[in-house]
C-alpha atoms as a PDB file:
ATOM      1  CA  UNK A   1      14.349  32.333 -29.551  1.00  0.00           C
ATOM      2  CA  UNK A   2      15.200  30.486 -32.829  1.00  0.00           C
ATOM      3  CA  UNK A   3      16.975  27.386 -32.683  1.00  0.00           C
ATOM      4  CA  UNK A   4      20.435  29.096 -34.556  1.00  0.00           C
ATOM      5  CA  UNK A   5      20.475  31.688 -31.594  1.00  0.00           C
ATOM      6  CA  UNK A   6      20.197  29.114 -28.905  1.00  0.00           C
ATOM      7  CA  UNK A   7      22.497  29.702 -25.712  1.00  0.00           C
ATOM      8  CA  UNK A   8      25.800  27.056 -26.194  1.00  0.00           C
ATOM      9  CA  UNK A   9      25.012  27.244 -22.304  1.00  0.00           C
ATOM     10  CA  UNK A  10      21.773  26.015 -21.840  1.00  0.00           C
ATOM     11  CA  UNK A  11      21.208  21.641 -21.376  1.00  0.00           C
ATOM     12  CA  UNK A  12      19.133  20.668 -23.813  1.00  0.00           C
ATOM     13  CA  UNK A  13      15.346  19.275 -22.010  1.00  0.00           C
ATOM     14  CA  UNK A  14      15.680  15.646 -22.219  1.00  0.00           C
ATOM     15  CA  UNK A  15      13.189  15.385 -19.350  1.00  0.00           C
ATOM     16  CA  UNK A  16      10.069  17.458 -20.640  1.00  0.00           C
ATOM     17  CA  UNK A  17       6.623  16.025 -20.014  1.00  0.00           C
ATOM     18  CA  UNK A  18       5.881  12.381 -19.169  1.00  0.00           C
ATOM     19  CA  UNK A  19       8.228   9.168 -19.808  1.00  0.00           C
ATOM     20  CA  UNK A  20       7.057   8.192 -23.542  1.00  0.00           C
ATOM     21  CA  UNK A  21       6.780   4.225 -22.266  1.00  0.00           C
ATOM     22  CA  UNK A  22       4.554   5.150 -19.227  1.00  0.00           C
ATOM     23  CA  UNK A  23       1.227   4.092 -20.605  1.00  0.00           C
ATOM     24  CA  UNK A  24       2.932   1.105 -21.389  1.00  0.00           C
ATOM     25  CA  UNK A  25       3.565   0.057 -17.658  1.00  0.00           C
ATOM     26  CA  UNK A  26       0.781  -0.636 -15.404  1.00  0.00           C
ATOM     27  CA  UNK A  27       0.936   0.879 -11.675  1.00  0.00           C
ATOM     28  CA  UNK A  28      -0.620  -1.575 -10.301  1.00  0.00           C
ATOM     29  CA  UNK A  29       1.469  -4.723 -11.550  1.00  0.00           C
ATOM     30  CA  UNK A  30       4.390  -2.924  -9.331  1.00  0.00           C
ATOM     31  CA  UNK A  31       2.186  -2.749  -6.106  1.00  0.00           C
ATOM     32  CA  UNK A  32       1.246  -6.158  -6.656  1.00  0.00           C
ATOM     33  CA  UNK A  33       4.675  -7.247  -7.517  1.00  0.00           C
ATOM     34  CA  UNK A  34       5.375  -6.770  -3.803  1.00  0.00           C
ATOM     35  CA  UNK A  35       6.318  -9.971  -1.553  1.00  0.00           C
ATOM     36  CA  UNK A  36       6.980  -9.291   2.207  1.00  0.00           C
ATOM     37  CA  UNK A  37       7.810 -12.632   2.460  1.00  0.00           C
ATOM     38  CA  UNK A  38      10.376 -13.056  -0.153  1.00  0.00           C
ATOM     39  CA  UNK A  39      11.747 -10.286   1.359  1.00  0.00           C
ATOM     40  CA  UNK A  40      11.735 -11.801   4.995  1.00  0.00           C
ATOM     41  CA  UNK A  41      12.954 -15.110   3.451  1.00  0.00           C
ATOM     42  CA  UNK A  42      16.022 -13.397   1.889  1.00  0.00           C
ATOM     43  CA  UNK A  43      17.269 -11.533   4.660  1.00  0.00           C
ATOM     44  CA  UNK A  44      17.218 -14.215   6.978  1.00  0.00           C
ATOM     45  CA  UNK A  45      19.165 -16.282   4.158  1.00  0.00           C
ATOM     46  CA  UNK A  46      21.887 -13.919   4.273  1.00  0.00           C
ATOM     47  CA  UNK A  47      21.839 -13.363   7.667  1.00  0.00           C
ATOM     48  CA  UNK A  48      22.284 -16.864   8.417  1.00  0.00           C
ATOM     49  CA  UNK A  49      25.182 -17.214   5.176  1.00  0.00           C
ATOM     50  CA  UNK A  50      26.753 -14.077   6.670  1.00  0.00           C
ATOM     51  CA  UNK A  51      26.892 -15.130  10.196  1.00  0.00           C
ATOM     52  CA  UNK A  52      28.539 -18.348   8.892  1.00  0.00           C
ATOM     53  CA  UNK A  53      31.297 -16.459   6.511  1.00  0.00           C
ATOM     54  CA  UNK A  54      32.025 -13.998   9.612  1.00  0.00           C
ATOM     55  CA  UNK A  55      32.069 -16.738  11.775  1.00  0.00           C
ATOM     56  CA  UNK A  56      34.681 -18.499   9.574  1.00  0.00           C
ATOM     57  CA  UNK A  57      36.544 -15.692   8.302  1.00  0.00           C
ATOM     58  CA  UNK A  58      37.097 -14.797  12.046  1.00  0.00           C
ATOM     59  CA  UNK A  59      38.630 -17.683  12.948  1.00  0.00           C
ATOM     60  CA  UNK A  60      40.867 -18.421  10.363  1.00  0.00           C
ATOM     61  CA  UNK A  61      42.092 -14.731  11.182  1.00  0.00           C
ATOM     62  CA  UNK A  62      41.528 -15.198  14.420  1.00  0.00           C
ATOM     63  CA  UNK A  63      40.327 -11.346  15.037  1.00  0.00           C
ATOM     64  CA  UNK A  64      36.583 -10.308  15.091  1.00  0.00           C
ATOM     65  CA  UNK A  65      35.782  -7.555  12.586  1.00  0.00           C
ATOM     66  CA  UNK A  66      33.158  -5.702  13.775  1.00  0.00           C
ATOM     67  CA  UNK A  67      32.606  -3.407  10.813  1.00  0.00           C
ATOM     68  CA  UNK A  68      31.415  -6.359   8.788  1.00  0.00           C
ATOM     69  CA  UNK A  69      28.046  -5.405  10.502  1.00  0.00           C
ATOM     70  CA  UNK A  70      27.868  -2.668   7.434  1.00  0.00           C
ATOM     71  CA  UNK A  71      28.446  -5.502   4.671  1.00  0.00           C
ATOM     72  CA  UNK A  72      25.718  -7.184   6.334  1.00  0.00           C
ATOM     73  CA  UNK A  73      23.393  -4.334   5.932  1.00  0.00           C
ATOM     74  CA  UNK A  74      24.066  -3.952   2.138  1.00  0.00           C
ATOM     75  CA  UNK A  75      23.851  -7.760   1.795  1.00  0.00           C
ATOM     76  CA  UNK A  76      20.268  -7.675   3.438  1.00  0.00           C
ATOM     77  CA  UNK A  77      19.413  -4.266   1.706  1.00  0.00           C
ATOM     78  CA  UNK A  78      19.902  -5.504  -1.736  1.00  0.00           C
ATOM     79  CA  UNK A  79      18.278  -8.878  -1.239  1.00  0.00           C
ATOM     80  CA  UNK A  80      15.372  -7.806   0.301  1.00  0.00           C
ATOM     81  CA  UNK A  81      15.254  -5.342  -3.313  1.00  0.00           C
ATOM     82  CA  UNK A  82      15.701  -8.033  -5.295  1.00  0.00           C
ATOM     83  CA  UNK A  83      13.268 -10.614  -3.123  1.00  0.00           C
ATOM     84  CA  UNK A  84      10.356  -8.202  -2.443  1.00  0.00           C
ATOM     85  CA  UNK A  85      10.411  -5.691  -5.084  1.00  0.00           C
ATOM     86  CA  UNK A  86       9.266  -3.340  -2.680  1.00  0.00           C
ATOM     87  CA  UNK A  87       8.148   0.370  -3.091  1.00  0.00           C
ATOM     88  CA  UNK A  88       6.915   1.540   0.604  1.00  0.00           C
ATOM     89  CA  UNK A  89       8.709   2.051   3.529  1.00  0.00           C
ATOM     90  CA  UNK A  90       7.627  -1.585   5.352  1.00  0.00           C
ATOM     91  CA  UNK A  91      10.595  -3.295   3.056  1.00  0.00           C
ATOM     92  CA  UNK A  92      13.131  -0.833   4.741  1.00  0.00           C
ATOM     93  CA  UNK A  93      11.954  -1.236   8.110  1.00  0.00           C
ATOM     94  CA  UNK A  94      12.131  -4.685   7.562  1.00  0.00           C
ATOM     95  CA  UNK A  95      15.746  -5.051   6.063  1.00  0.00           C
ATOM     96  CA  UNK A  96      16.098  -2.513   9.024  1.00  0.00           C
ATOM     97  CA  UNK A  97      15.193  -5.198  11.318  1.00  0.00           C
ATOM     98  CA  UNK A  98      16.462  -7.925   9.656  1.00  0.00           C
ATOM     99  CA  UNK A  99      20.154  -6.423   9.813  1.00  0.00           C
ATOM    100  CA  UNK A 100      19.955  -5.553  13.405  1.00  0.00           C
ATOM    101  CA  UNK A 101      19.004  -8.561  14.495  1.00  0.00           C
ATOM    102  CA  UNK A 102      21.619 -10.013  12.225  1.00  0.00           C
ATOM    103  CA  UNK A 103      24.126  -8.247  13.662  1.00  0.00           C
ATOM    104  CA  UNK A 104      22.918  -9.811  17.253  1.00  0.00           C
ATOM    105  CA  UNK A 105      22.541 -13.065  15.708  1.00  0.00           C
ATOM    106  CA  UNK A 106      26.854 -12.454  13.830  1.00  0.00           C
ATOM    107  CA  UNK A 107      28.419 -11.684  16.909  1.00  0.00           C
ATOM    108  CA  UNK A 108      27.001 -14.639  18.590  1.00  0.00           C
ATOM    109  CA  UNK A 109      28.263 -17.092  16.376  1.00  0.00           C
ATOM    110  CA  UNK A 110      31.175 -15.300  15.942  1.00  0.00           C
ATOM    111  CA  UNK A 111      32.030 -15.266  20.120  1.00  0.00           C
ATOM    112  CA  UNK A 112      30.392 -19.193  19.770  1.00  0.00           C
ATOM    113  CA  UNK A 113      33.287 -19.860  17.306  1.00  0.00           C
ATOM    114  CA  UNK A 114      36.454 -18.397  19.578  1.00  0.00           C
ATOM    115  CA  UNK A 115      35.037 -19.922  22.496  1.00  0.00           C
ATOM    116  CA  UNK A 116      34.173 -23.548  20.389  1.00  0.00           C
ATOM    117  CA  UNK A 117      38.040 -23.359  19.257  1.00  0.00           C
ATOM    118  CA  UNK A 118      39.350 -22.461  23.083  1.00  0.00           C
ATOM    119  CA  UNK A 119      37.479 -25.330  23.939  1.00  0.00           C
ATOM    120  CA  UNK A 120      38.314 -27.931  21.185  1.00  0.00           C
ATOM    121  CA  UNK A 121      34.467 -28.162  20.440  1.00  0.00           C
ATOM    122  CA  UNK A 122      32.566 -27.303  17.422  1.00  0.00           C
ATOM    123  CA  UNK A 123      30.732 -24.317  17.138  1.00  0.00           C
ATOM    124  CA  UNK A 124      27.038 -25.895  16.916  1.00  0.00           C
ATOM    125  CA  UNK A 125      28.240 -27.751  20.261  1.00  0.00           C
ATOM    126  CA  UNK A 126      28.945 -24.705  21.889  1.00  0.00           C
ATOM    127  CA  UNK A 127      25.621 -23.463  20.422  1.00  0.00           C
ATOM    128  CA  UNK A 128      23.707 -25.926  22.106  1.00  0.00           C
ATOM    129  CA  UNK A 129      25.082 -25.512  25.037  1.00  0.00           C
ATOM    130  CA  UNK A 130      23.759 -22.050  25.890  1.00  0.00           C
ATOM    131  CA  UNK A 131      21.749 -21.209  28.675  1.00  0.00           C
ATOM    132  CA  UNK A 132      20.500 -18.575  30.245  1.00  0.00           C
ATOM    133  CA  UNK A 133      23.454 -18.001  32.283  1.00  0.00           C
ATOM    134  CA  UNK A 134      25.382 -17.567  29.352  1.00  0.00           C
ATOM    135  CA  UNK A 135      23.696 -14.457  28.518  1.00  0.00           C
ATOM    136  CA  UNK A 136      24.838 -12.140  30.494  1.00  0.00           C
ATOM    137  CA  UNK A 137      28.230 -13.109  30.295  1.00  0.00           C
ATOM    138  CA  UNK A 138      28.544 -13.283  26.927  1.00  0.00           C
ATOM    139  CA  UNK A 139      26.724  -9.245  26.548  1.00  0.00           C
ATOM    140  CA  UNK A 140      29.121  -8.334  28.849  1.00  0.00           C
ATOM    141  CA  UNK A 141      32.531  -9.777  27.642  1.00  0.00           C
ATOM    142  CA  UNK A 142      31.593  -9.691  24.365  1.00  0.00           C
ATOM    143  CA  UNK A 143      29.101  -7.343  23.154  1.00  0.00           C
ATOM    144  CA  UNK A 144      30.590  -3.472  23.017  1.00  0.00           C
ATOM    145  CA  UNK A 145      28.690  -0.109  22.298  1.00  0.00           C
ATOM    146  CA  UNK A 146      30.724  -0.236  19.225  1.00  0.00           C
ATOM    147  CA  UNK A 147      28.720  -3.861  17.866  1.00  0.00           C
ATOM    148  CA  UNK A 148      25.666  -1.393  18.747  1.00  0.00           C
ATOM    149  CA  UNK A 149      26.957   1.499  16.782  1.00  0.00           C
ATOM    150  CA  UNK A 150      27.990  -0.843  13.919  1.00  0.00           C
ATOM    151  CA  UNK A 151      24.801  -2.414  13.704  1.00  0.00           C
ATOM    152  CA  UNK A 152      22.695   0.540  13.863  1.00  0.00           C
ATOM    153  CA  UNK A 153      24.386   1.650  11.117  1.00  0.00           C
ATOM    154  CA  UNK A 154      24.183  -1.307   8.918  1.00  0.00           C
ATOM    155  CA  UNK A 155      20.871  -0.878   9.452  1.00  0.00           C
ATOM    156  CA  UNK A 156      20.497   2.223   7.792  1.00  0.00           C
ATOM    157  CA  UNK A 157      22.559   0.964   4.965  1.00  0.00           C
ATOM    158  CA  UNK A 158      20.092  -1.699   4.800  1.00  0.00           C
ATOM    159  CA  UNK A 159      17.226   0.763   4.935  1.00  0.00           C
ATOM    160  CA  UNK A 160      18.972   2.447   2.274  1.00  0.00           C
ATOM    161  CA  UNK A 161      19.374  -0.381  -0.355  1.00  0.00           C
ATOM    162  CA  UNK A 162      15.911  -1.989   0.539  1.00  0.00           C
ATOM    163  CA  UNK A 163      13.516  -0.652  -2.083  1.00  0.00           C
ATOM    164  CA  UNK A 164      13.506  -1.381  -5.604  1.00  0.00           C
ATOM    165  CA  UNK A 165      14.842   1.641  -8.241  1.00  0.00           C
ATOM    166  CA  UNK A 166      12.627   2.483 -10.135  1.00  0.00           C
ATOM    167  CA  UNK A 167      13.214   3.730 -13.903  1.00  0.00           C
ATOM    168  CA  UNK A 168      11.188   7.284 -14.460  1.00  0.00           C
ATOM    169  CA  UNK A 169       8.397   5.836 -17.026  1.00  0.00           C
ATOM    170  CA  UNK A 170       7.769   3.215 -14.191  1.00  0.00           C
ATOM    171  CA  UNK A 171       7.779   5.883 -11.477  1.00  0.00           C
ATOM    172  CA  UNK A 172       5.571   8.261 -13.641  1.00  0.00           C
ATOM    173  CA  UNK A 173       3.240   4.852 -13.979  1.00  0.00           C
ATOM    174  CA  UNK A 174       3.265   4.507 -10.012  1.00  0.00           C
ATOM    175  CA  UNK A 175       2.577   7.766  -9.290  1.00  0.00           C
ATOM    176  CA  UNK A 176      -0.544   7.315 -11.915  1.00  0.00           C
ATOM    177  CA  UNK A 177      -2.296   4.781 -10.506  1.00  0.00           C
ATOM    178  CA  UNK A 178      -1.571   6.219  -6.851  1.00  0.00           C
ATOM    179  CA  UNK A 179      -3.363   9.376  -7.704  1.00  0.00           C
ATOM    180  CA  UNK A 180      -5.993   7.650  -9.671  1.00  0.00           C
ATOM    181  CA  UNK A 181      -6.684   4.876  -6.473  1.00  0.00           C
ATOM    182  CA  UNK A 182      -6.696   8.222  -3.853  1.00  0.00           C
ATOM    183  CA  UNK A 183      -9.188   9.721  -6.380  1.00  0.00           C
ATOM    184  CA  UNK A 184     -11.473   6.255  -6.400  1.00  0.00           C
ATOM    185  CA  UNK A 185     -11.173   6.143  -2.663  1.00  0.00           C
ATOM    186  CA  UNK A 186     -12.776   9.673  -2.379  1.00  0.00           C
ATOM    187  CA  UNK A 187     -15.532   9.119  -4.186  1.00  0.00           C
END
């Protein structure tokens, strides 16, 4: 079909054949661009910063939002993609993880706080102050299917945000030196 007869219809192919920069990115610079531990250190920072701003924002309020669980998982799913640069699925098992936990790690500061202010303590006093008595009382007064729901959740929305986009000339790059390290490994 010549090009004056074309269908007003049809899209033209903006996506035929390989990126044009892909020879210009090496594969293997992203796989090695990797850091677990960046990523571990990063969600723990905001897990820590998070617990903190919930714990404050709570008080002020003085009403627990459980929901915040979810910000917590896009807070932890975005830094561990910016911190790791990962491409597999350890960095979203990880943020994963690192969310749940989180969301343990929120609600106890969070019930520390109330129960710091009830008792005209601080909240690091109260902190200290746990034993293992405290446990069970605090999982069962305080902890609800819901804070289970909420962070199981959040971690999927970590999961989800975890590894790093990709632009298609560095994809087509990736895939590249994937199939050309399977083919090395063969022989």
């Amino acid at each position: 079909m010549s090009d004056a007869r074309k269908s007003i219809l049809r899209l033209p192919k903006r996506h035929a054949g390989a990126a044009p920069d892909a020879k210009k990115i090496d594969g293997g610079r992203l796989v090695r661009g990797q850091s677990v531990a960046n990523a571990i250190y990063a969600g723990l920072i905001v897990v820590i910063l998070f617990s903190i701003l919930w714990a404050m924002a709570s008080t002020i309020i003085n009403r627990v939002f459980p929901w915040l669980t979810l910000l917590l998982g896009a807070f932890v799913g975005l830094a561990v993609r910016r911190a790791g640069n990962g491409l597999d699925w350890r960095f979203a098992l990880l943020a994963a993880v690192i969310t749940a936990v989180g969301a343990l790690l929120g609600n106890i500061v969070v019930a520390a706080a109330f129960t710091a202010a009830e008792l005209g303590a601080t909240t690091l006093h109260v902190l200290g102050r746990v034993t293992s008595m405290t446990w069970p009382v605090f999982f069962d007064e305080v902890m609800s299917p819901a804070d289970a729901v909420y962070a199981l959740f959040g971690a999927g929305i970590a999961a989800f945000y975890a590894n790093r986009r990709l632009s298609r000339a560095e994809y087509h790059a990736l895939r590249k030196w994937q199939q050309d390290n399977a083919d090395d490994k063969k022989n």
